[in-house]
PDB file of N, CA and C in Angstrom:
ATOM      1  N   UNK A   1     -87.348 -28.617 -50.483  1.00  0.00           N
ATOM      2  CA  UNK A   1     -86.073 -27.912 -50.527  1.00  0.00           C
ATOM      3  C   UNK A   1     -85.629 -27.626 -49.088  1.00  0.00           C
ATOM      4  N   UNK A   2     -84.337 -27.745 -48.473  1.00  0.00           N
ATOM      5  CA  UNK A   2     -83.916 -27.526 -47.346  1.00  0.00           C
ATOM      6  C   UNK A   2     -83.901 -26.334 -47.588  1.00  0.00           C
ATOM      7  N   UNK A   3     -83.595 -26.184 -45.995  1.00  0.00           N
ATOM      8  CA  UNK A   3     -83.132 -24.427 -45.594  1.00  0.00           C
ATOM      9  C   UNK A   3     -81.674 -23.997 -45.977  1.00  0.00           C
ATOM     10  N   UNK A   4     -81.642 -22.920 -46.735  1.00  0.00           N
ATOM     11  CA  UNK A   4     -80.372 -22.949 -47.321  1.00  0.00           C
ATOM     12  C   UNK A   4     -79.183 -22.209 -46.417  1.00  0.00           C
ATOM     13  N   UNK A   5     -80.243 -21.673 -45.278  1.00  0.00           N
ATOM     14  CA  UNK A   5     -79.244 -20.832 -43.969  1.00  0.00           C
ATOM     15  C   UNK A   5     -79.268 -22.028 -43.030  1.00  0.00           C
ATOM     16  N   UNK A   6     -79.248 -22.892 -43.404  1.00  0.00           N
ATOM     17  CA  UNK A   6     -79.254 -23.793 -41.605  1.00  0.00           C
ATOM     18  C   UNK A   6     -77.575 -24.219 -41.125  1.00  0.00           C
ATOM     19  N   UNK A   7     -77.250 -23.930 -41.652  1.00  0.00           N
ATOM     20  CA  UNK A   7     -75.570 -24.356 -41.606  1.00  0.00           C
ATOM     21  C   UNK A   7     -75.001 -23.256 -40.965  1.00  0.00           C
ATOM     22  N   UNK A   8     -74.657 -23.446 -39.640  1.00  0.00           N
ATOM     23  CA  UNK A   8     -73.951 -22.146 -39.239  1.00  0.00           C
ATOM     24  C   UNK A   8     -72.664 -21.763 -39.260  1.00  0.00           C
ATOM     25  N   UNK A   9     -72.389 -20.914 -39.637  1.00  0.00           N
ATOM     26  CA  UNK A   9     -71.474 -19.723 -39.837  1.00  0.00           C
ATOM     27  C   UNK A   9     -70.871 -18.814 -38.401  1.00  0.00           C
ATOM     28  N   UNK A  10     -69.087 -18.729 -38.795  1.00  0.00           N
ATOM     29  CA  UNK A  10     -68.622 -17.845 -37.425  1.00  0.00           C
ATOM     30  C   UNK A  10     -69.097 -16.318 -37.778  1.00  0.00           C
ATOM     31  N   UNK A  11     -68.897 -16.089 -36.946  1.00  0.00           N
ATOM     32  CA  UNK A  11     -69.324 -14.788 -36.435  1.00  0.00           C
ATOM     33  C   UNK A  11     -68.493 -13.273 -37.553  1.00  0.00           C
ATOM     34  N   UNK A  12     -67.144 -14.219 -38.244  1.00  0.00           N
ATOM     35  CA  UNK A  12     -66.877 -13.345 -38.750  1.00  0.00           C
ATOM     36  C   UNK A  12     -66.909 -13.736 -40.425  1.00  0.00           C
ATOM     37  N   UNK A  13     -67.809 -14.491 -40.523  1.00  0.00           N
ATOM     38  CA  UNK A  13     -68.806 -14.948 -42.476  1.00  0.00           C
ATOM     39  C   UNK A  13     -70.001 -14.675 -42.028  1.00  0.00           C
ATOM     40  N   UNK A  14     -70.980 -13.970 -41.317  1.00  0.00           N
ATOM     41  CA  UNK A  14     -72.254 -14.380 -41.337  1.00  0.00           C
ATOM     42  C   UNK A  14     -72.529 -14.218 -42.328  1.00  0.00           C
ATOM     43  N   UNK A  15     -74.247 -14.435 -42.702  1.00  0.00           N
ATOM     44  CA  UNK A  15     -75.059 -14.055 -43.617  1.00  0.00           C
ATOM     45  C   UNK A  15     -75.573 -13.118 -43.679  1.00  0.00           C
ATOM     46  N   UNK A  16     -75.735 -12.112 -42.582  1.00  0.00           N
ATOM     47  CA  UNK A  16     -76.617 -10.988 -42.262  1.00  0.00           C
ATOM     48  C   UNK A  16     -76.313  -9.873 -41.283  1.00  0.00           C
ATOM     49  N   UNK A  17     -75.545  -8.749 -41.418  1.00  0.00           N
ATOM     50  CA  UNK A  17     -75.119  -7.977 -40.450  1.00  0.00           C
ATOM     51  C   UNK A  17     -76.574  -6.800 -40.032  1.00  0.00           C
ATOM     52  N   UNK A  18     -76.962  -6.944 -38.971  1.00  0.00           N
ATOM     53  CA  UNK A  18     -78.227  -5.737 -38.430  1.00  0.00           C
ATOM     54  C   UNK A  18     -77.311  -4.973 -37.428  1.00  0.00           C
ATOM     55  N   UNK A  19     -77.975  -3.940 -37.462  1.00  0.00           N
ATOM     56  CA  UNK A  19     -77.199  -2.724 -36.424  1.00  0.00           C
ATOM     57  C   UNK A  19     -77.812  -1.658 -35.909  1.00  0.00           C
ATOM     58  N   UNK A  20     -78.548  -1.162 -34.621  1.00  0.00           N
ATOM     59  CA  UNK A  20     -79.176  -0.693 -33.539  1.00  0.00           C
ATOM     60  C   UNK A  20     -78.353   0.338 -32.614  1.00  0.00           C
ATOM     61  N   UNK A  21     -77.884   1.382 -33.158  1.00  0.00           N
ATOM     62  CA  UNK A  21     -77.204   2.196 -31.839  1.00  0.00           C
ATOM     63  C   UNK A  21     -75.712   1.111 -31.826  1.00  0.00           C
ATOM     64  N   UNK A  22     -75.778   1.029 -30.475  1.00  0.00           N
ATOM     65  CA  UNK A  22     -74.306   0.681 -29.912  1.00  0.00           C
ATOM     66  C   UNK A  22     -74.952  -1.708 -30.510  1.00  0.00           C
ATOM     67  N   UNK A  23     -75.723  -1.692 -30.494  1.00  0.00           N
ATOM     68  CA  UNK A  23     -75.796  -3.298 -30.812  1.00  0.00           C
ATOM     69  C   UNK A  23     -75.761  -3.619 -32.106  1.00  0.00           C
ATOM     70  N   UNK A  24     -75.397  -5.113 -32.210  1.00  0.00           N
ATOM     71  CA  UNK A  24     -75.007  -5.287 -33.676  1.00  0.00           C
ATOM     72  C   UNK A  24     -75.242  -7.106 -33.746  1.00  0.00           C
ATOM     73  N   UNK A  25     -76.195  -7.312 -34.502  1.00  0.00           N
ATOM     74  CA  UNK A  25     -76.241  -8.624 -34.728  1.00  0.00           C
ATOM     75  C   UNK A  25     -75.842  -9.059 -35.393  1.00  0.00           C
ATOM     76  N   UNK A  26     -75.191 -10.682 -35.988  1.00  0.00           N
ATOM     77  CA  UNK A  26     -74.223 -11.368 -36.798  1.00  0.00           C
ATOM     78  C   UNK A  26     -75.198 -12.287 -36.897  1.00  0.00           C
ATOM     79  N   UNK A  27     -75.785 -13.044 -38.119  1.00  0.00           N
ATOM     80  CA  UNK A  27     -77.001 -13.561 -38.440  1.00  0.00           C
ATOM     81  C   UNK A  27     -75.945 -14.632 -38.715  1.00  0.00           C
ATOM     82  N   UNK A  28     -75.835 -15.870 -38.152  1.00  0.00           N
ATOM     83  CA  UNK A  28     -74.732 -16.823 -38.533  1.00  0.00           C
ATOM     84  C   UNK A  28     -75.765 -18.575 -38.825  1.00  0.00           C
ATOM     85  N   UNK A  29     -76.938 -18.275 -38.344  1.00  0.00           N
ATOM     86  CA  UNK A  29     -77.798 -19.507 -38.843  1.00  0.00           C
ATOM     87  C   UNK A  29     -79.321 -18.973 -39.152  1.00  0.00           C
ATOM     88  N   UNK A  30     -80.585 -20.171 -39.272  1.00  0.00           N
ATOM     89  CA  UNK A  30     -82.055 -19.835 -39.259  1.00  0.00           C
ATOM     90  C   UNK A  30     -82.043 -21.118 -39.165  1.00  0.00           C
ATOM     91  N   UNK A  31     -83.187 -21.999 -38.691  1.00  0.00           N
ATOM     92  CA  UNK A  31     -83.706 -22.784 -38.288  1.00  0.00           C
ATOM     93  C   UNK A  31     -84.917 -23.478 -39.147  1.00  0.00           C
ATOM     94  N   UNK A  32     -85.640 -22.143 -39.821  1.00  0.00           N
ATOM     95  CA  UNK A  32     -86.462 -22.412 -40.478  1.00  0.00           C
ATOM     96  C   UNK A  32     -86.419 -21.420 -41.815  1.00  0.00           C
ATOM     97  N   UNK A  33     -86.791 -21.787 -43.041  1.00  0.00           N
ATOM     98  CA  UNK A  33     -87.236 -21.326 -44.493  1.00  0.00           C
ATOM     99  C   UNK A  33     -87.604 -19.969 -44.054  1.00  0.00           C
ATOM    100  N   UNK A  34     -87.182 -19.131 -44.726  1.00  0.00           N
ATOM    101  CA  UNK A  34     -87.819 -17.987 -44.530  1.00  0.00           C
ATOM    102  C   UNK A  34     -89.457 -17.538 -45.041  1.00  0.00           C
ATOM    103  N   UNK A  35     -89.720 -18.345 -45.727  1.00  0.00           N
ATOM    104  CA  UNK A  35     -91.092 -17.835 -46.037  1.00  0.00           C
ATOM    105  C   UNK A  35     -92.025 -18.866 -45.231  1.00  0.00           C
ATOM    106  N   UNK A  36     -91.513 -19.480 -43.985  1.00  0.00           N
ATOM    107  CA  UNK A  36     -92.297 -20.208 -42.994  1.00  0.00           C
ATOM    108  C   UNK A  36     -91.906 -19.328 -41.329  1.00  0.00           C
ATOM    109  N   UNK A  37     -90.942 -18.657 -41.496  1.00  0.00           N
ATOM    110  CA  UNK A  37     -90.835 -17.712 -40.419  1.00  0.00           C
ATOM    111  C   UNK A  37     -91.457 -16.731 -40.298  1.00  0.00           C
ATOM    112  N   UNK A  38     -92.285 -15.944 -41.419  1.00  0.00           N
ATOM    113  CA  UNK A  38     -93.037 -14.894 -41.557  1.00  0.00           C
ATOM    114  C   UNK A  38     -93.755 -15.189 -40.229  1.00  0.00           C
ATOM    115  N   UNK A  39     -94.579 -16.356 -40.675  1.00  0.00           N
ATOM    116  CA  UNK A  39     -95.607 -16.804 -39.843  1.00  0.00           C
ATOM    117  C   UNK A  39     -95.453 -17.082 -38.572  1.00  0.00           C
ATOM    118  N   UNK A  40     -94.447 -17.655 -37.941  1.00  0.00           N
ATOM    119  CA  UNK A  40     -94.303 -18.084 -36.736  1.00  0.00           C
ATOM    120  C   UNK A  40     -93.745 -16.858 -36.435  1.00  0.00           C
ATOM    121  N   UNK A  41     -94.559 -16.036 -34.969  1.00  0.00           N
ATOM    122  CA  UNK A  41     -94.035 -15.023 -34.061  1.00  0.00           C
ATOM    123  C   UNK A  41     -92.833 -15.764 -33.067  1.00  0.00           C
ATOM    124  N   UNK A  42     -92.465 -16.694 -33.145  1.00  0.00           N
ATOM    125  CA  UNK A  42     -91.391 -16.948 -32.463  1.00  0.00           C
ATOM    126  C   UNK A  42     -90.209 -17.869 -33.040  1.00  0.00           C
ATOM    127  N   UNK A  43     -89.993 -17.512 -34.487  1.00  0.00           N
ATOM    128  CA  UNK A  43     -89.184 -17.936 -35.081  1.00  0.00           C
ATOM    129  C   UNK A  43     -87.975 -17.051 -34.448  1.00  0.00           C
ATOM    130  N   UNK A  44     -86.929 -17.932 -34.561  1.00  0.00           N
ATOM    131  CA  UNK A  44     -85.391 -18.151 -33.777  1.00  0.00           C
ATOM    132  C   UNK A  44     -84.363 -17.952 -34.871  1.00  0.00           C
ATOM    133  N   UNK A  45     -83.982 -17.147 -34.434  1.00  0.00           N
ATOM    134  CA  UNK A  45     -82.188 -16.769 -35.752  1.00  0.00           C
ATOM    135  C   UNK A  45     -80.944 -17.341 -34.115  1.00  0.00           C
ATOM    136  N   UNK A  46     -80.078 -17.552 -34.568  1.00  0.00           N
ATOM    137  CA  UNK A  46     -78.640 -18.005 -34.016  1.00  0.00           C
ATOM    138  C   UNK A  46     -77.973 -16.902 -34.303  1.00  0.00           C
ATOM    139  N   UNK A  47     -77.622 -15.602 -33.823  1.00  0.00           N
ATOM    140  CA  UNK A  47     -76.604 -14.645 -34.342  1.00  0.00           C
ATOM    141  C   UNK A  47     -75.515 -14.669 -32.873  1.00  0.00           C
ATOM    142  N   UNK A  48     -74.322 -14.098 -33.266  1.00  0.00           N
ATOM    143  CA  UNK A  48     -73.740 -13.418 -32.451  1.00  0.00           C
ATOM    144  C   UNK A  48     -74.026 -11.947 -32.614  1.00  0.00           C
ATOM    145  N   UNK A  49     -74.011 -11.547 -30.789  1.00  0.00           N
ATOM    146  CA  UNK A  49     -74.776  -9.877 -30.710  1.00  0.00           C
ATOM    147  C   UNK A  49     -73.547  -9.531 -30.054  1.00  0.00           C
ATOM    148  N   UNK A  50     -73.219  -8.364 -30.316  1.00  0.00           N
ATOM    149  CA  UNK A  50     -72.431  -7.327 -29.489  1.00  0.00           C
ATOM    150  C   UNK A  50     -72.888  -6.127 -29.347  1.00  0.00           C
ATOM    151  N   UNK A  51     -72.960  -5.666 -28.147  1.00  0.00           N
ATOM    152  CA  UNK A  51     -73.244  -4.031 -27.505  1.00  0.00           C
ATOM    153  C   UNK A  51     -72.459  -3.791 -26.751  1.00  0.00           C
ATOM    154  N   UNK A  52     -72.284  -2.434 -25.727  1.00  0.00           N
ATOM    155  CA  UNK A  52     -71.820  -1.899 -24.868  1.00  0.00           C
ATOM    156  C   UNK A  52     -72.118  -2.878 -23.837  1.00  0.00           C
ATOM    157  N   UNK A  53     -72.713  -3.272 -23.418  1.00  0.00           N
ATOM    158  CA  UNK A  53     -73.458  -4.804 -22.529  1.00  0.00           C
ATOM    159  C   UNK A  53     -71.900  -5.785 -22.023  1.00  0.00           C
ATOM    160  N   UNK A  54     -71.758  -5.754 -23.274  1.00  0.00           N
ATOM    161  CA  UNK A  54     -70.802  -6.938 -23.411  1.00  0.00           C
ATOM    162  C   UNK A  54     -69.367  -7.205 -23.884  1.00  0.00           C
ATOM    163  N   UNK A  55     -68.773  -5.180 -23.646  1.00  0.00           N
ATOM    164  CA  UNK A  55     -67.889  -4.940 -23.424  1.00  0.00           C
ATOM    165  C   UNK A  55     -66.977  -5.044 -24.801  1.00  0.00           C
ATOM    166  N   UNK A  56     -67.560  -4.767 -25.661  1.00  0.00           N
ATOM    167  CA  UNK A  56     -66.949  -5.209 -27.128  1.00  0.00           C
ATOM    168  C   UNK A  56     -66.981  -7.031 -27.815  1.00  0.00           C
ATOM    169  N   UNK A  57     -67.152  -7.803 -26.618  1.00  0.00           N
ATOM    170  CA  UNK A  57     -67.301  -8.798 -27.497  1.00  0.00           C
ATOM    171  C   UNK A  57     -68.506  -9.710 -27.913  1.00  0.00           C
ATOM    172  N   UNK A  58     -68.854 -10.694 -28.667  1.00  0.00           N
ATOM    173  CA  UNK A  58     -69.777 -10.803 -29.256  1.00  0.00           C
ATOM    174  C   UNK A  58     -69.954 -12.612 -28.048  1.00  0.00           C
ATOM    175  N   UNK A  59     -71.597 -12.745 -28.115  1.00  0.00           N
ATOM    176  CA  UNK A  59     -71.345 -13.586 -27.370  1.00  0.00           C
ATOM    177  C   UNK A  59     -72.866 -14.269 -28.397  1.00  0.00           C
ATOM    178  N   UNK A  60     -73.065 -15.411 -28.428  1.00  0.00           N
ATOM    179  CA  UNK A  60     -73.119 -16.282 -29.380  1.00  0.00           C
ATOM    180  C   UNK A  60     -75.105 -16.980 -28.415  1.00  0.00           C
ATOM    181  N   UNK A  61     -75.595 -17.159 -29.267  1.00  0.00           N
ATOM    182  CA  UNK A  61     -77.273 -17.202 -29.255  1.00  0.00           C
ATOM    183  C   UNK A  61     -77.897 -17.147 -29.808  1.00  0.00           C
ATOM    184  N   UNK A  62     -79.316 -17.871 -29.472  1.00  0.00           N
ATOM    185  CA  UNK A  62     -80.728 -17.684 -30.267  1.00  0.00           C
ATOM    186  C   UNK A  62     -81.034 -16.170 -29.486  1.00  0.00           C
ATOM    187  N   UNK A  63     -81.853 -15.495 -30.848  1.00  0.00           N
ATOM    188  CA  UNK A  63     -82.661 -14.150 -30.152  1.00  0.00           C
ATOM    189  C   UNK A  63     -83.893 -14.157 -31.442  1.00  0.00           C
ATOM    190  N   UNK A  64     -84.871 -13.789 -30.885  1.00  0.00           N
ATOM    191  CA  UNK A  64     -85.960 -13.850 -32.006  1.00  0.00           C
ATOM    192  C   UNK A  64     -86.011 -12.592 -33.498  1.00  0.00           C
ATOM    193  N   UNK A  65     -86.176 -13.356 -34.178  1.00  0.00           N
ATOM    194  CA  UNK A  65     -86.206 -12.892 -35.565  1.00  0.00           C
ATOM    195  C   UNK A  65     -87.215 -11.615 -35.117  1.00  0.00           C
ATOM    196  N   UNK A  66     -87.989 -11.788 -34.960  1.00  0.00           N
ATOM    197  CA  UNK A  66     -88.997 -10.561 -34.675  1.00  0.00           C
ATOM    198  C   UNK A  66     -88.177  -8.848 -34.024  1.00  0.00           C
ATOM    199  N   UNK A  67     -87.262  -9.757 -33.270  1.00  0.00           N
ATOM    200  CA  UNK A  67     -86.732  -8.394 -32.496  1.00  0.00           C
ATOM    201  C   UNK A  67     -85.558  -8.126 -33.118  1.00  0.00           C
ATOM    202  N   UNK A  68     -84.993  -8.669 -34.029  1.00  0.00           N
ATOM    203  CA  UNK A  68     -83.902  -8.162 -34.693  1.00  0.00           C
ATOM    204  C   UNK A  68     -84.568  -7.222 -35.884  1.00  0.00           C
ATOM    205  N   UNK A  69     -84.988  -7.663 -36.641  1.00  0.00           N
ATOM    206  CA  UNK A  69     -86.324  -7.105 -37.477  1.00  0.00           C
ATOM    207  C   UNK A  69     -87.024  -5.957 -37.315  1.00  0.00           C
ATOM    208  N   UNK A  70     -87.196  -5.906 -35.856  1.00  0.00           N
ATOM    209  CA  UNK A  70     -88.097  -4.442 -35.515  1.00  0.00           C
ATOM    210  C   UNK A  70     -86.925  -3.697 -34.757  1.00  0.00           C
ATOM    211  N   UNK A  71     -85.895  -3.756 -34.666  1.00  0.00           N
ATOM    212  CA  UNK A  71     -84.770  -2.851 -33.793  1.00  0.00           C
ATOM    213  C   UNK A  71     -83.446  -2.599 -34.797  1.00  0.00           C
ATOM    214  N   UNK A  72     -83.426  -3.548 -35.209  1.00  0.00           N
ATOM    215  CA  UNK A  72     -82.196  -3.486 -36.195  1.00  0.00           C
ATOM    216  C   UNK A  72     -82.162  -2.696 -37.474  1.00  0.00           C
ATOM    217  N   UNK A  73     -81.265  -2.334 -38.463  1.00  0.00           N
ATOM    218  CA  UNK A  73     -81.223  -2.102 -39.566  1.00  0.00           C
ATOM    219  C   UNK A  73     -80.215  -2.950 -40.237  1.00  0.00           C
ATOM    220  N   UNK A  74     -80.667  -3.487 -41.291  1.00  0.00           N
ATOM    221  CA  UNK A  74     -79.547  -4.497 -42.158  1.00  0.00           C
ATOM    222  C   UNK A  74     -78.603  -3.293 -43.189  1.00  0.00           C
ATOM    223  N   UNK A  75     -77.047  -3.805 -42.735  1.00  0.00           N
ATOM    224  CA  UNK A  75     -76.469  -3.237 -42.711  1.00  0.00           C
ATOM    225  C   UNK A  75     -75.655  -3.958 -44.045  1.00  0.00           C
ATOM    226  N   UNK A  76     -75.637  -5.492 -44.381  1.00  0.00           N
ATOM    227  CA  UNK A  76     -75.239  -5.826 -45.071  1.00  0.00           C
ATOM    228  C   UNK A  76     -75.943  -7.197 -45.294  1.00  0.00           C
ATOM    229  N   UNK A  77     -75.535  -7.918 -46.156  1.00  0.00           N
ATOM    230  CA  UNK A  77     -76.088  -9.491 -46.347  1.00  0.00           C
ATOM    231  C   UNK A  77     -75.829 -10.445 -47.499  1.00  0.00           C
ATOM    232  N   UNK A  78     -75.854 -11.550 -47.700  1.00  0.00           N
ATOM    233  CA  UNK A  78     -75.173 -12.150 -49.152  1.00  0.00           C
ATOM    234  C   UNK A  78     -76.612 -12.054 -49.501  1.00  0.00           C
ATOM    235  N   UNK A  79     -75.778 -12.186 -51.066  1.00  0.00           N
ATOM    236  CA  UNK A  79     -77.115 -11.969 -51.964  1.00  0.00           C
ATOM    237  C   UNK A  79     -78.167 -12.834 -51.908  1.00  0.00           C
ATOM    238  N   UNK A  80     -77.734 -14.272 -51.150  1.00  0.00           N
ATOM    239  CA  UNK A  80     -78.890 -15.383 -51.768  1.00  0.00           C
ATOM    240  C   UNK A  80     -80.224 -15.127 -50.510  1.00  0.00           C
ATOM    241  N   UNK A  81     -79.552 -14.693 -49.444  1.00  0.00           N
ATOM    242  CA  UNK A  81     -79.979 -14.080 -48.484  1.00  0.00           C
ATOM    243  C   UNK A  81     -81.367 -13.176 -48.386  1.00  0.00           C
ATOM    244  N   UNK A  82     -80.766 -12.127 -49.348  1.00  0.00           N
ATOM    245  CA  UNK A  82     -81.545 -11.005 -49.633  1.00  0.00           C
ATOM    246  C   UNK A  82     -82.678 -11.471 -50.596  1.00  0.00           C
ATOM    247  N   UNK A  83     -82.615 -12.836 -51.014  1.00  0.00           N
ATOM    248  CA  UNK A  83     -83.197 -13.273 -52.350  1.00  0.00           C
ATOM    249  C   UNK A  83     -84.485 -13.631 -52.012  1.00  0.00           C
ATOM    250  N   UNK A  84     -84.197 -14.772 -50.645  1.00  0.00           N
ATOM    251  CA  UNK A  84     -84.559 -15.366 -50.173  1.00  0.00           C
ATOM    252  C   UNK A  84     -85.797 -14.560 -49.137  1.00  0.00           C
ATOM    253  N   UNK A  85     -85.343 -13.584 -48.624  1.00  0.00           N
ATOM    254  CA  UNK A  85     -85.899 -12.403 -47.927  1.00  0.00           C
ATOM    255  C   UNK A  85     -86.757 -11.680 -48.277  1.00  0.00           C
ATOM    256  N   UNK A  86     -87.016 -11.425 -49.578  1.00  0.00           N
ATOM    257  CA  UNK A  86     -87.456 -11.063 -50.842  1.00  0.00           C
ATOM    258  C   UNK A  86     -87.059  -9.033 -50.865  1.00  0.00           C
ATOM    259  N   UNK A  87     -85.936  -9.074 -50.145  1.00  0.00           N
ATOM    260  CA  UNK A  87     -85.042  -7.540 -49.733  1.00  0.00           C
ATOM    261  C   UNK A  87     -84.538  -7.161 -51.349  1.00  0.00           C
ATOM    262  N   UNK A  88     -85.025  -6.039 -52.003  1.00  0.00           N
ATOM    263  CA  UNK A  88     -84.771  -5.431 -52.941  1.00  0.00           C
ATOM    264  C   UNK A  88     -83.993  -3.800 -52.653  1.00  0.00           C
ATOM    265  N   UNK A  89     -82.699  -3.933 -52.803  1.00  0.00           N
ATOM    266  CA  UNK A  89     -82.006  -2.723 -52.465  1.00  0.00           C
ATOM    267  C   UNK A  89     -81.345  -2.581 -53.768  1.00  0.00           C
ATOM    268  N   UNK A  90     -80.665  -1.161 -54.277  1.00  0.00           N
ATOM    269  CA  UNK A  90     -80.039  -1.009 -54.903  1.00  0.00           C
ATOM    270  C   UNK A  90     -78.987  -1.685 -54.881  1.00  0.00           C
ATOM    271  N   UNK A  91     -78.146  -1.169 -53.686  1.00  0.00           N
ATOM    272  CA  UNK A  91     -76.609  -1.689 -53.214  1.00  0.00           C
ATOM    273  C   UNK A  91     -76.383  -2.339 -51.648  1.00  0.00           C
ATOM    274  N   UNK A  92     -76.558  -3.282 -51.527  1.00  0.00           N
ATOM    275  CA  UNK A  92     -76.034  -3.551 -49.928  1.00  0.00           C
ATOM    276  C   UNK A  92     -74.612  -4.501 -49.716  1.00  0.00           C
ATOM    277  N   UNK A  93     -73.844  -3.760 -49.241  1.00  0.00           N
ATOM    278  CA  UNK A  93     -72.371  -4.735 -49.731  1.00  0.00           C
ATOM    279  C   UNK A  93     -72.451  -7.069 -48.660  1.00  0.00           C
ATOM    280  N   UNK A  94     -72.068  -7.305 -49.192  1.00  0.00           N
ATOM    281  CA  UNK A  94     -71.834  -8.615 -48.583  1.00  0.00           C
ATOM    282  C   UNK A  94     -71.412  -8.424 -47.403  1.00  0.00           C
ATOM    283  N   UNK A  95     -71.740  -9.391 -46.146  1.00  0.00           N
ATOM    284  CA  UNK A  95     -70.879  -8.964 -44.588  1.00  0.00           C
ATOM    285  C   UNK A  95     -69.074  -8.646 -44.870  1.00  0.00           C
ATOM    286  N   UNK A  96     -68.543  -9.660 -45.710  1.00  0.00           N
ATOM    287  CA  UNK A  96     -67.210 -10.087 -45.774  1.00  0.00           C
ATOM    288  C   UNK A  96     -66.782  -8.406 -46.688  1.00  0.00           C
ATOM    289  N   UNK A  97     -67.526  -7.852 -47.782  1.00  0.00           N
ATOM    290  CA  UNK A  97     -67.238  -6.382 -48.034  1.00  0.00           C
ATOM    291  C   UNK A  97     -67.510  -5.526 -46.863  1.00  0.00           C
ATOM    292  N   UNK A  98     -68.137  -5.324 -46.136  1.00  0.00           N
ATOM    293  CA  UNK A  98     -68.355  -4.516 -44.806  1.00  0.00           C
ATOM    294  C   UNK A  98     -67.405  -4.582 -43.764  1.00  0.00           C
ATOM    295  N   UNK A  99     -67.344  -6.058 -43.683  1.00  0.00           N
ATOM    296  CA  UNK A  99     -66.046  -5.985 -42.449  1.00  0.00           C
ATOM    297  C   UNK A  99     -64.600  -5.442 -42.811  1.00  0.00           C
ATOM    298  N   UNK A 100     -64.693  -5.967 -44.018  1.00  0.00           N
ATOM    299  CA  UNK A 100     -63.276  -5.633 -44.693  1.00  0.00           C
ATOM    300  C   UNK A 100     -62.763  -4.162 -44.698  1.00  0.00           C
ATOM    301  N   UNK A 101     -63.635  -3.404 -45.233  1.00  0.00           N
ATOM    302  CA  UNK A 101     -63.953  -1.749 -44.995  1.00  0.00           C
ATOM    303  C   UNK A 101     -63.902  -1.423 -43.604  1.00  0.00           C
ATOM    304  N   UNK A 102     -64.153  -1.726 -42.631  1.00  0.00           N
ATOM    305  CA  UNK A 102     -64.210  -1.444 -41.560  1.00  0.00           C
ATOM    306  C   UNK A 102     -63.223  -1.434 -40.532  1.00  0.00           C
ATOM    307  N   UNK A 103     -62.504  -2.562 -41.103  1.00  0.00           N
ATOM    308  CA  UNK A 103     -61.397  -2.592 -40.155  1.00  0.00           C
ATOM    309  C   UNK A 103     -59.591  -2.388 -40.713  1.00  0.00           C
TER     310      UNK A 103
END
């Protein structure tokens, strides 16, 4: 079975919104299956990040899954996502419901 995140996504469909204080990651690809990233400490996500850093705008990169993971909080995500993740929440709205609310 392919990776069903490998297809990347702009910055304003991701798959996965995380959020840290003033930073905010946009999960817009993965590289690898998620239940083969567990394992690798240097598995690679593609997000766009924005912080105070970077002046409001989002600037586009690999950053390791590990450090989004241990700094971030998921803030939103599509469901197949969360499925895939094996993330059991009551309610977490889709990125495209979050942004929408937001702005």
């Amino acid at each position: 079975m392919p990776n069903p995140f490998a297809k990347s996504r702009t910055k304003d469909n991701p798959y996965a919104i995380f959020r840290a204080g003033d930073f905010e990651w946009r999960l817009l690809k993965t590289y690898r299956m998620a239940k083969h990233e567990a394992k690798d400490p240097y598995a690679r996500w593609f997000v766009a990040a924005k912080s105070d850093n970077t002046f409001g705008s989002f600037e586009l990169g690999d950053t390791y899954r590990s450090e989004v993971l241990r700094y971030g909080t998921l803030y939103a995500a599509e469901p197949e996502w969360l499925e895939a993740y094996g993330i059991r929440k009551e309610y977490l709205p889709t990125p495209a419901e979050l942004l929408a609310n937001e702005s």
